[in-house]
PDB file of N, CA and C in Angstrom:
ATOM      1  N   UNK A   1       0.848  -1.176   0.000  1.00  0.00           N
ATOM      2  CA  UNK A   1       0.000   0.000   0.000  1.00  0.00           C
ATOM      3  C   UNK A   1       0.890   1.234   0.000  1.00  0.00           C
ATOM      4  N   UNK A   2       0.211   2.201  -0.866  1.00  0.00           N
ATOM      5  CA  UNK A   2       1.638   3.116  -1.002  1.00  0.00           C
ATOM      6  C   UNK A   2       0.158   4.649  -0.414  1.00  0.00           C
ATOM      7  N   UNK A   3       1.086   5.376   0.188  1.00  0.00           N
ATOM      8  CA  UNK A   3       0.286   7.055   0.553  1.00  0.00           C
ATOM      9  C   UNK A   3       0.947   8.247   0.152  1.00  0.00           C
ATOM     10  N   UNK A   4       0.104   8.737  -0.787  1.00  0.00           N
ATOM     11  CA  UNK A   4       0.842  10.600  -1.209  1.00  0.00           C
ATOM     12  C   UNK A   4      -0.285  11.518  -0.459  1.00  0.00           C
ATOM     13  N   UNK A   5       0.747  12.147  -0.038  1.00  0.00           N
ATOM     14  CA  UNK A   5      -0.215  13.467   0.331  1.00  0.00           C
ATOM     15  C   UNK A   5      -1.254  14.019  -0.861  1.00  0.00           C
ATOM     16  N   UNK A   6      -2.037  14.797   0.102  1.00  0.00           N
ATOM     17  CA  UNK A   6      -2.978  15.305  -1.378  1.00  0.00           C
ATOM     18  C   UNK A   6      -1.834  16.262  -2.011  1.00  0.00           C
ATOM     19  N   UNK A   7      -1.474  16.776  -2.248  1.00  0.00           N
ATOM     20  CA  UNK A   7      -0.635  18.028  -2.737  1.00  0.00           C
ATOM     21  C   UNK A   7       0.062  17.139  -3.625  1.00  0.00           C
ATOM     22  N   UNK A   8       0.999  16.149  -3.194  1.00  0.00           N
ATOM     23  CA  UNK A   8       1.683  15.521  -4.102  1.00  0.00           C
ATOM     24  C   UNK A   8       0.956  14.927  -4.910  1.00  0.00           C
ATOM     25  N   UNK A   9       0.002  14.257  -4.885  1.00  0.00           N
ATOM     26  CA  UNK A   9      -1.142  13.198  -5.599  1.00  0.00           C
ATOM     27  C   UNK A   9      -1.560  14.298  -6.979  1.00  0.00           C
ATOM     28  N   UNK A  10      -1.832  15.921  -6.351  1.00  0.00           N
ATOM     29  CA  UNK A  10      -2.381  16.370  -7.328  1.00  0.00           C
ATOM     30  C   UNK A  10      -1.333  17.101  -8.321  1.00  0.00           C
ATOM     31  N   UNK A  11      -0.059  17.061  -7.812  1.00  0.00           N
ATOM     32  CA  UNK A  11       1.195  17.232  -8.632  1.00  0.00           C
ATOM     33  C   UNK A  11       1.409  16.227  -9.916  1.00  0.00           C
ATOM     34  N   UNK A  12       1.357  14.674  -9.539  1.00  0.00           N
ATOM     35  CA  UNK A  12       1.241  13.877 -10.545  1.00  0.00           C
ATOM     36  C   UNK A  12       0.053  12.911 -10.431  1.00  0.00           C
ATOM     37  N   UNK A  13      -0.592  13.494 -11.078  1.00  0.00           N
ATOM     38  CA  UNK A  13      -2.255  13.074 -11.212  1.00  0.00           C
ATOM     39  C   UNK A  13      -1.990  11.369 -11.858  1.00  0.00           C
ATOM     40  N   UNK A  14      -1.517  11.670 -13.255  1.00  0.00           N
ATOM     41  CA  UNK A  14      -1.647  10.860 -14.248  1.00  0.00           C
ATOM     42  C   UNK A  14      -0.633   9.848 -14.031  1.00  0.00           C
ATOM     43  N   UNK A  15       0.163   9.846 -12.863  1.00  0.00           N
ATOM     44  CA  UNK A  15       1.272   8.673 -12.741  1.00  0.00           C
ATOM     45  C   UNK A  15       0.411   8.186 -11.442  1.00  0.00           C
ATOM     46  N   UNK A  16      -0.362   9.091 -10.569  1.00  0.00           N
ATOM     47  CA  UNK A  16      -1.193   8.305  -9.226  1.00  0.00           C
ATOM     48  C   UNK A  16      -1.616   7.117 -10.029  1.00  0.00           C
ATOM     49  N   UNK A  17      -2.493   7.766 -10.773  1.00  0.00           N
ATOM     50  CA  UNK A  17      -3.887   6.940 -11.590  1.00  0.00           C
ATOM     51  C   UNK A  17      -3.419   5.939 -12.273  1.00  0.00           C
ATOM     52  N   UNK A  18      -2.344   5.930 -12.884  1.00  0.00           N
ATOM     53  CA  UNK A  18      -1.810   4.986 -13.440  1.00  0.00           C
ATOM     54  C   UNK A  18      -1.214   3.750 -12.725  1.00  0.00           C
ATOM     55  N   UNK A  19      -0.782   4.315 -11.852  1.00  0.00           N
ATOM     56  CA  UNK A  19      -0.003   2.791 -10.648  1.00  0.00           C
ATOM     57  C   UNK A  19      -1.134   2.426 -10.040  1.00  0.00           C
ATOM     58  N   UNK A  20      -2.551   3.364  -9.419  1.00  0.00           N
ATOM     59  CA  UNK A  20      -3.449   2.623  -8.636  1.00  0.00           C
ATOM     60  C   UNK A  20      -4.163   1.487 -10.888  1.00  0.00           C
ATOM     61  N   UNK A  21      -4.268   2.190 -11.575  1.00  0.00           N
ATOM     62  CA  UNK A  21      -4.731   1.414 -12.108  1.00  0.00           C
ATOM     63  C   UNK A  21      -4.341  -0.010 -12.754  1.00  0.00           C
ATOM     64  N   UNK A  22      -2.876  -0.104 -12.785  1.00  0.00           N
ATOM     65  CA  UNK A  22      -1.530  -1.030 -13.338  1.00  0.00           C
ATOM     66  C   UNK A  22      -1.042  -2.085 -12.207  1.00  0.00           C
ATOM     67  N   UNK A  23      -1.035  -1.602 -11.231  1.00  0.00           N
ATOM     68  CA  UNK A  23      -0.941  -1.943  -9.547  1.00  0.00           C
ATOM     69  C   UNK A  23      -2.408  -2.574  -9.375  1.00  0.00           C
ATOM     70  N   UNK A  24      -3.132  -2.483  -9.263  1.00  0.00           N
ATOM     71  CA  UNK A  24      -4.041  -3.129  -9.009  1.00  0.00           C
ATOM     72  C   UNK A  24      -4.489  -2.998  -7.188  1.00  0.00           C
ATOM     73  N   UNK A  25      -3.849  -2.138  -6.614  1.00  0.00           N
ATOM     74  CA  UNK A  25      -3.318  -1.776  -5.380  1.00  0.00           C
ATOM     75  C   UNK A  25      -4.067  -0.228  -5.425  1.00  0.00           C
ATOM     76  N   UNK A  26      -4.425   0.210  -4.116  1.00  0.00           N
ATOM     77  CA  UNK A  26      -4.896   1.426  -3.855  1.00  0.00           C
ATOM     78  C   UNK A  26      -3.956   2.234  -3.391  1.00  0.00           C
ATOM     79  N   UNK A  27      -4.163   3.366  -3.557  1.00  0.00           N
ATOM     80  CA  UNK A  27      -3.283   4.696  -3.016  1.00  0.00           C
ATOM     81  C   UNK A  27      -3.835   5.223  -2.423  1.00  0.00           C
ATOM     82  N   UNK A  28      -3.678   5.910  -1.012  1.00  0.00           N
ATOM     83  CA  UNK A  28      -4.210   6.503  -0.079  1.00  0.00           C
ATOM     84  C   UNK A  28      -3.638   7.443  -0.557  1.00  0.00           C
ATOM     85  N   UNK A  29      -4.772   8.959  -0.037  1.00  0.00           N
ATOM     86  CA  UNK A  29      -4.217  10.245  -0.056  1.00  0.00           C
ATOM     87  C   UNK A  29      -4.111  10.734   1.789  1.00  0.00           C
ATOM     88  N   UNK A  30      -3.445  11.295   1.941  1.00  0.00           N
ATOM     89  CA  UNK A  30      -3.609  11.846   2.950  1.00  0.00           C
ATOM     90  C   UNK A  30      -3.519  13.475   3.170  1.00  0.00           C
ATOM     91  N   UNK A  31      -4.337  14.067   4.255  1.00  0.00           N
ATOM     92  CA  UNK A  31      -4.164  14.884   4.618  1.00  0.00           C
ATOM     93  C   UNK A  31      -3.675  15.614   6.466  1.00  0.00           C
ATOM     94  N   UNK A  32      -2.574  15.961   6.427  1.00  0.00           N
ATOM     95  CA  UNK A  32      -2.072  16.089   7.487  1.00  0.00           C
ATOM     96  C   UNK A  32      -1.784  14.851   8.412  1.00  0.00           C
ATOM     97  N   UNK A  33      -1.136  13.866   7.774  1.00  0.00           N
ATOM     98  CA  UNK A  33      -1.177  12.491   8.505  1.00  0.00           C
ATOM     99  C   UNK A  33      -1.918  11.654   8.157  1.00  0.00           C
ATOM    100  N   UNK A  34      -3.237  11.998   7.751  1.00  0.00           N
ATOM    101  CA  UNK A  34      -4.597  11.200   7.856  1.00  0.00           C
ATOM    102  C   UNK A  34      -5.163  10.773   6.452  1.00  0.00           C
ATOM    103  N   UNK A  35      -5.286   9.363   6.224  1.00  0.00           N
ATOM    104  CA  UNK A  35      -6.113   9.305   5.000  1.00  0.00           C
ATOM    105  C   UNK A  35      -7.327  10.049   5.140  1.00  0.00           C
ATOM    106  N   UNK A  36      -7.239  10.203   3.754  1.00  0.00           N
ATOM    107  CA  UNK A  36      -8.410  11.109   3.273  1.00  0.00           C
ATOM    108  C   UNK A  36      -9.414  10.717   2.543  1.00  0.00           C
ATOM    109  N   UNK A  37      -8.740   9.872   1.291  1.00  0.00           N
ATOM    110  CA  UNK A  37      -8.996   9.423  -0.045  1.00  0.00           C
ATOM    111  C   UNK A  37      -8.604   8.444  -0.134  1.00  0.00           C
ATOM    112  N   UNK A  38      -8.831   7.452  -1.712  1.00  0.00           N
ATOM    113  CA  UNK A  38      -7.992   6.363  -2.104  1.00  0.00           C
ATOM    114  C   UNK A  38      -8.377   6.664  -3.445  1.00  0.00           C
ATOM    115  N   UNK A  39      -7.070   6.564  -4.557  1.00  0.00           N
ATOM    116  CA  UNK A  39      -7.208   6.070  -6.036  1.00  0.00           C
ATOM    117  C   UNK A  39      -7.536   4.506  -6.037  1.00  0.00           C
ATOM    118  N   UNK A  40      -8.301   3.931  -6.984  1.00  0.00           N
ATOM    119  CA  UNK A  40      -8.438   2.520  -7.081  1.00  0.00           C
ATOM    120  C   UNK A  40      -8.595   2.549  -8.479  1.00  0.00           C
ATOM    121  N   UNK A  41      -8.485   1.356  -9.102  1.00  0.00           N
ATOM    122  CA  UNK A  41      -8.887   1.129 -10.733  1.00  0.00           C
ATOM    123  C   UNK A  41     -10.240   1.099 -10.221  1.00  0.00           C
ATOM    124  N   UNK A  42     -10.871   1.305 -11.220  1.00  0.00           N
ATOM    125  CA  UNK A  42     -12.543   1.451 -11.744  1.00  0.00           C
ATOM    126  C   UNK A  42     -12.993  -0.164 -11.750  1.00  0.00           C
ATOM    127  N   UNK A  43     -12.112  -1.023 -12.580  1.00  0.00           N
ATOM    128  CA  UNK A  43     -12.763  -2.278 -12.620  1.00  0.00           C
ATOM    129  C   UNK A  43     -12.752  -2.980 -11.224  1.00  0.00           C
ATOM    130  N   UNK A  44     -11.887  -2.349 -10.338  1.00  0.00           N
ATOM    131  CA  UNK A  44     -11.840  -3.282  -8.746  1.00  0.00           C
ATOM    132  C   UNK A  44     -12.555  -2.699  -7.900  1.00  0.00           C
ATOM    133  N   UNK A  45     -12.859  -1.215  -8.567  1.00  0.00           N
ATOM    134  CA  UNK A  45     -13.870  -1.116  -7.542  1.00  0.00           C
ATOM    135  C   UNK A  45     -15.651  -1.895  -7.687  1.00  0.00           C
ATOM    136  N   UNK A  46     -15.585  -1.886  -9.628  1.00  0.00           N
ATOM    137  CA  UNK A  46     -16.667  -2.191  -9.393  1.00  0.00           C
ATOM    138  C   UNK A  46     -16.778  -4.085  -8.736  1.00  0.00           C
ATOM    139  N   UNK A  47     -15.922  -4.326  -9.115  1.00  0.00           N
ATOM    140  CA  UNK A  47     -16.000  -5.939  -8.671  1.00  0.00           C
ATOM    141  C   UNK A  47     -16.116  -5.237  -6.884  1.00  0.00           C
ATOM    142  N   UNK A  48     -15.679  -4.714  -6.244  1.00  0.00           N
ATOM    143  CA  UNK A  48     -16.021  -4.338  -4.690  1.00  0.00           C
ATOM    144  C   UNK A  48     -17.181  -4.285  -4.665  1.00  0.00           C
ATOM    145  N   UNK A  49     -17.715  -3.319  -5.278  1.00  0.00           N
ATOM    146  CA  UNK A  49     -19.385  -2.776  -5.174  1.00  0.00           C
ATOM    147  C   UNK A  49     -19.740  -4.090  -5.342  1.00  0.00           C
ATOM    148  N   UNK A  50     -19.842  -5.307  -6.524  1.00  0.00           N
ATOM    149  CA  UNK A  50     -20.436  -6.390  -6.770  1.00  0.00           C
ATOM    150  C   UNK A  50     -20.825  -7.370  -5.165  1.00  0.00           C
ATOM    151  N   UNK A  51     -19.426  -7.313  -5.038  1.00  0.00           N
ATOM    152  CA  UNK A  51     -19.071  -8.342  -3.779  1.00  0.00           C
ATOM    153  C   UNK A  51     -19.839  -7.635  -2.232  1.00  0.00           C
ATOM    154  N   UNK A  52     -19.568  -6.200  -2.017  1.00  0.00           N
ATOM    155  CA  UNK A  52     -20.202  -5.957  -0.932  1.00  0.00           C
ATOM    156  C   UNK A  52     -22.177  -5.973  -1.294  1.00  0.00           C
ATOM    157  N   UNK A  53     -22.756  -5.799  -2.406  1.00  0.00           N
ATOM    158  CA  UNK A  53     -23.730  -6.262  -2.703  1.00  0.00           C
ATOM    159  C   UNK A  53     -24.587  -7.608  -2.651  1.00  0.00           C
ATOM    160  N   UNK A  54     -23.589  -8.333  -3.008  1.00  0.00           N
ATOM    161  CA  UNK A  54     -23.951  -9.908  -2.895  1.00  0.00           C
ATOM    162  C   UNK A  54     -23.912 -10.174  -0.926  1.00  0.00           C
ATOM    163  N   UNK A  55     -22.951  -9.716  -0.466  1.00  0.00           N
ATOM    164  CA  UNK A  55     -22.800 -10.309   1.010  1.00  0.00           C
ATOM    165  C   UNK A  55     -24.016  -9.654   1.438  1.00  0.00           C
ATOM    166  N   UNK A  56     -24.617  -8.318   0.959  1.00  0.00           N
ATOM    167  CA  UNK A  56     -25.780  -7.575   1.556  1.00  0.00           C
ATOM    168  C   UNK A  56     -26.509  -8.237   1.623  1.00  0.00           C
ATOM    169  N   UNK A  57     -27.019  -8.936  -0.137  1.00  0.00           N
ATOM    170  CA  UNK A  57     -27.999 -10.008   0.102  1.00  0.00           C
ATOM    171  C   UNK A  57     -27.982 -11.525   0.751  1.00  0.00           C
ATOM    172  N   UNK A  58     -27.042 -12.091   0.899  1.00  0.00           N
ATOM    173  CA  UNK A  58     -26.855 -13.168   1.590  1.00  0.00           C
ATOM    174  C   UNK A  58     -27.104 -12.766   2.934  1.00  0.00           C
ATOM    175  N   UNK A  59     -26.830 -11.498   3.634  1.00  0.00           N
ATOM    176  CA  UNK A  59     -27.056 -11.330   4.895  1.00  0.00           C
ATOM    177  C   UNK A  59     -28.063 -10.883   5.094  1.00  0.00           C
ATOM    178  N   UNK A  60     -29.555 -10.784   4.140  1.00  0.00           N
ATOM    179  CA  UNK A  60     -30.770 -10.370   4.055  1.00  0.00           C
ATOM    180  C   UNK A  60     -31.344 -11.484   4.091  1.00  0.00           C
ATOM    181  N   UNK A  61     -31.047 -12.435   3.170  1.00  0.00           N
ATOM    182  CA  UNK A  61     -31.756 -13.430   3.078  1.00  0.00           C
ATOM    183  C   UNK A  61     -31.409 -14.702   4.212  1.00  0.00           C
ATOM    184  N   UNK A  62     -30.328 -14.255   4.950  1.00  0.00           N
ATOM    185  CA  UNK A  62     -29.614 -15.235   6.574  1.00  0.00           C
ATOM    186  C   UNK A  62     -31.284 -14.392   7.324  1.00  0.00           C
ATOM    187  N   UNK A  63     -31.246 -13.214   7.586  1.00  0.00           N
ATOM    188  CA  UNK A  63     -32.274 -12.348   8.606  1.00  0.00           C
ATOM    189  C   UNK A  63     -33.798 -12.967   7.620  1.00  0.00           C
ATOM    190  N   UNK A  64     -34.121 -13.137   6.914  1.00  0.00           N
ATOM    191  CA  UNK A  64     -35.079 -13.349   6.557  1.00  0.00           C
ATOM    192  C   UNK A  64     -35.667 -15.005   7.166  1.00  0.00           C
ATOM    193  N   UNK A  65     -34.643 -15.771   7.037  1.00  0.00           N
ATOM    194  CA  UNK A  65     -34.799 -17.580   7.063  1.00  0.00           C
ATOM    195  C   UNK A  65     -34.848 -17.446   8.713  1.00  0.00           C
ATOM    196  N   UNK A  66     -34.343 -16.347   9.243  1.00  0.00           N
ATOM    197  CA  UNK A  66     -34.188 -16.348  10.571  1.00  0.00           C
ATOM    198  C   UNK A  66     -35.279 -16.188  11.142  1.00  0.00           C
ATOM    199  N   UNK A  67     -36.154 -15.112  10.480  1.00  0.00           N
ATOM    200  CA  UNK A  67     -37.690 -14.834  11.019  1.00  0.00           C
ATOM    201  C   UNK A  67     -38.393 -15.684  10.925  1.00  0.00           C
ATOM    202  N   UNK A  68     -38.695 -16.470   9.456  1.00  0.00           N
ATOM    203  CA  UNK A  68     -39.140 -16.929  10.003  1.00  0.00           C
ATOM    204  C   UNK A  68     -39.283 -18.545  10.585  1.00  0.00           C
ATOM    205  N   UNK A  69     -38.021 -18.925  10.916  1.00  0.00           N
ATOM    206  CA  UNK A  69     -37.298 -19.994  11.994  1.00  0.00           C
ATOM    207  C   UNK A  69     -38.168 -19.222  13.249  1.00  0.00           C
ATOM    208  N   UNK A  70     -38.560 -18.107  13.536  1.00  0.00           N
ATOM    209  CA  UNK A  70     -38.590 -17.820  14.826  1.00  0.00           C
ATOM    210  C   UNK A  70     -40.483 -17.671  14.487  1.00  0.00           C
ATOM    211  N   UNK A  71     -40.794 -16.896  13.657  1.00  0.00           N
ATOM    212  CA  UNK A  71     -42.004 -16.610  13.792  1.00  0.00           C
ATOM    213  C   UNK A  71     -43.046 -16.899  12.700  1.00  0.00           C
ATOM    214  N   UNK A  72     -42.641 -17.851  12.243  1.00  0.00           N
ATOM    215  CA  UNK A  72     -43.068 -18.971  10.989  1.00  0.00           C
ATOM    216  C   UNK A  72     -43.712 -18.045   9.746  1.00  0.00           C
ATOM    217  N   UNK A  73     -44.795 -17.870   9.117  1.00  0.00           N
ATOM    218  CA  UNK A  73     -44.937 -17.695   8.043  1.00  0.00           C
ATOM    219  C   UNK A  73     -46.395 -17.392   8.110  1.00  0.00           C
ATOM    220  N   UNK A  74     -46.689 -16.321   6.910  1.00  0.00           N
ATOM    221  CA  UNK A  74     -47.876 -16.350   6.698  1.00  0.00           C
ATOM    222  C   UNK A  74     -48.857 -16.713   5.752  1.00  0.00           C
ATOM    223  N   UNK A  75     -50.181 -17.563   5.547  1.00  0.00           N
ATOM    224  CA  UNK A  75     -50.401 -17.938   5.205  1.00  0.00           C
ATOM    225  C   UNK A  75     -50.678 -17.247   3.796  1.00  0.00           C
ATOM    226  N   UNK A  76     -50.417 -17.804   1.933  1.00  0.00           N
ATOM    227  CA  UNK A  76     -50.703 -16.843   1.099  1.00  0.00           C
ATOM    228  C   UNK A  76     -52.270 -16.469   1.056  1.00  0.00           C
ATOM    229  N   UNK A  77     -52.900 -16.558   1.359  1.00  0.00           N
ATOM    230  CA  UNK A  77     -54.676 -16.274   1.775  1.00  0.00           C
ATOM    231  C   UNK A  77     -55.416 -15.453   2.547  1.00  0.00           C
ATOM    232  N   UNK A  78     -53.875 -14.826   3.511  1.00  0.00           N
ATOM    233  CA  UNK A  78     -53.886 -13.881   4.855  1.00  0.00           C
ATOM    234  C   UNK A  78     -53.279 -12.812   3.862  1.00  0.00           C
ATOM    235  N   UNK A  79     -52.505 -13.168   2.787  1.00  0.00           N
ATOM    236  CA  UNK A  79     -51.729 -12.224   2.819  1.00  0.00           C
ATOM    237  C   UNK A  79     -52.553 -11.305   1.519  1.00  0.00           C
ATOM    238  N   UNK A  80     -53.284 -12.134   0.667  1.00  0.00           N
ATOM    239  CA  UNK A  80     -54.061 -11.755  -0.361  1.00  0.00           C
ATOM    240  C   UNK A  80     -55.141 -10.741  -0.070  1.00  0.00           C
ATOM    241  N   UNK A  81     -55.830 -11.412   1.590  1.00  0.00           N
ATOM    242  CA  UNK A  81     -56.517 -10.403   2.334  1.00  0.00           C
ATOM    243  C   UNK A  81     -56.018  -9.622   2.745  1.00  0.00           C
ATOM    244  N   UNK A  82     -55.190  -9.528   3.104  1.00  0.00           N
ATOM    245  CA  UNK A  82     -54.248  -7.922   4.154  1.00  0.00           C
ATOM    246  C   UNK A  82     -53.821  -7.406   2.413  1.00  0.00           C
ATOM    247  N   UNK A  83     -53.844  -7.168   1.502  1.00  0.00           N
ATOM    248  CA  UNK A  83     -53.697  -6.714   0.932  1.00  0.00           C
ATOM    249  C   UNK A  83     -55.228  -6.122  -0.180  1.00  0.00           C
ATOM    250  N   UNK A  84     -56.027  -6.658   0.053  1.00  0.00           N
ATOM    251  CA  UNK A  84     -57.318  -6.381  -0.596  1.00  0.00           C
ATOM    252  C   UNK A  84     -57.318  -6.982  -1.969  1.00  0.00           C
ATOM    253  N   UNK A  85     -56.905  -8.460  -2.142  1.00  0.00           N
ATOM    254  CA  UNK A  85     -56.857  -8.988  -3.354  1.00  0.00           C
ATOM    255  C   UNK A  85     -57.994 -10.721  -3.723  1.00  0.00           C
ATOM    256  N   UNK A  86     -58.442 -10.178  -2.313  1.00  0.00           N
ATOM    257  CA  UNK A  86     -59.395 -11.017  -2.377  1.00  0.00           C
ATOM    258  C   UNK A  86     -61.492 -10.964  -2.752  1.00  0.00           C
TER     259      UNK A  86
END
């Protein structure tokens, strides 16, 4: 993992962007010590977005099997009525 200050980062823009994109590795920016930012390639982030999406739903559908393990289900005939489709 490599860190440029912002100042330096925005000195060489096009060599940041290029190593976070060639590297495959993120670049932290920092400001006053402190990350701030990160360069990443575009394609790893979107594979990130993919992956933290999928765990969202796996951990929706864990809370879902969980309910109703605990508080069983409703019947589709209750539900046609609570909805006015009957």
């Amino acid at each position: 993992m490599r860190e440029l200050t912002v100042t330096d980062a925005r000195a060489r823009l096009a060599d940041v962007v290029d190593a976070a994109r060639v590297g495959h590795a993120p670049i932290y920016l920092t400001r006053r010590g402190r990350r701030v930012a990160a360069v990443i390639d575009a394609d790893d982030l979107d594979r990130l977005i993919e992956a933290a999406e999928d765990l969202a739903d796996i951990e929706a559908a864990q809370a879902a099997r969980a309910e109703i393990a605990h508080e069983g289900t409703i019947p589709w005939d209750q539900v046609k009525a609570d909805l006015g489709l009957l």
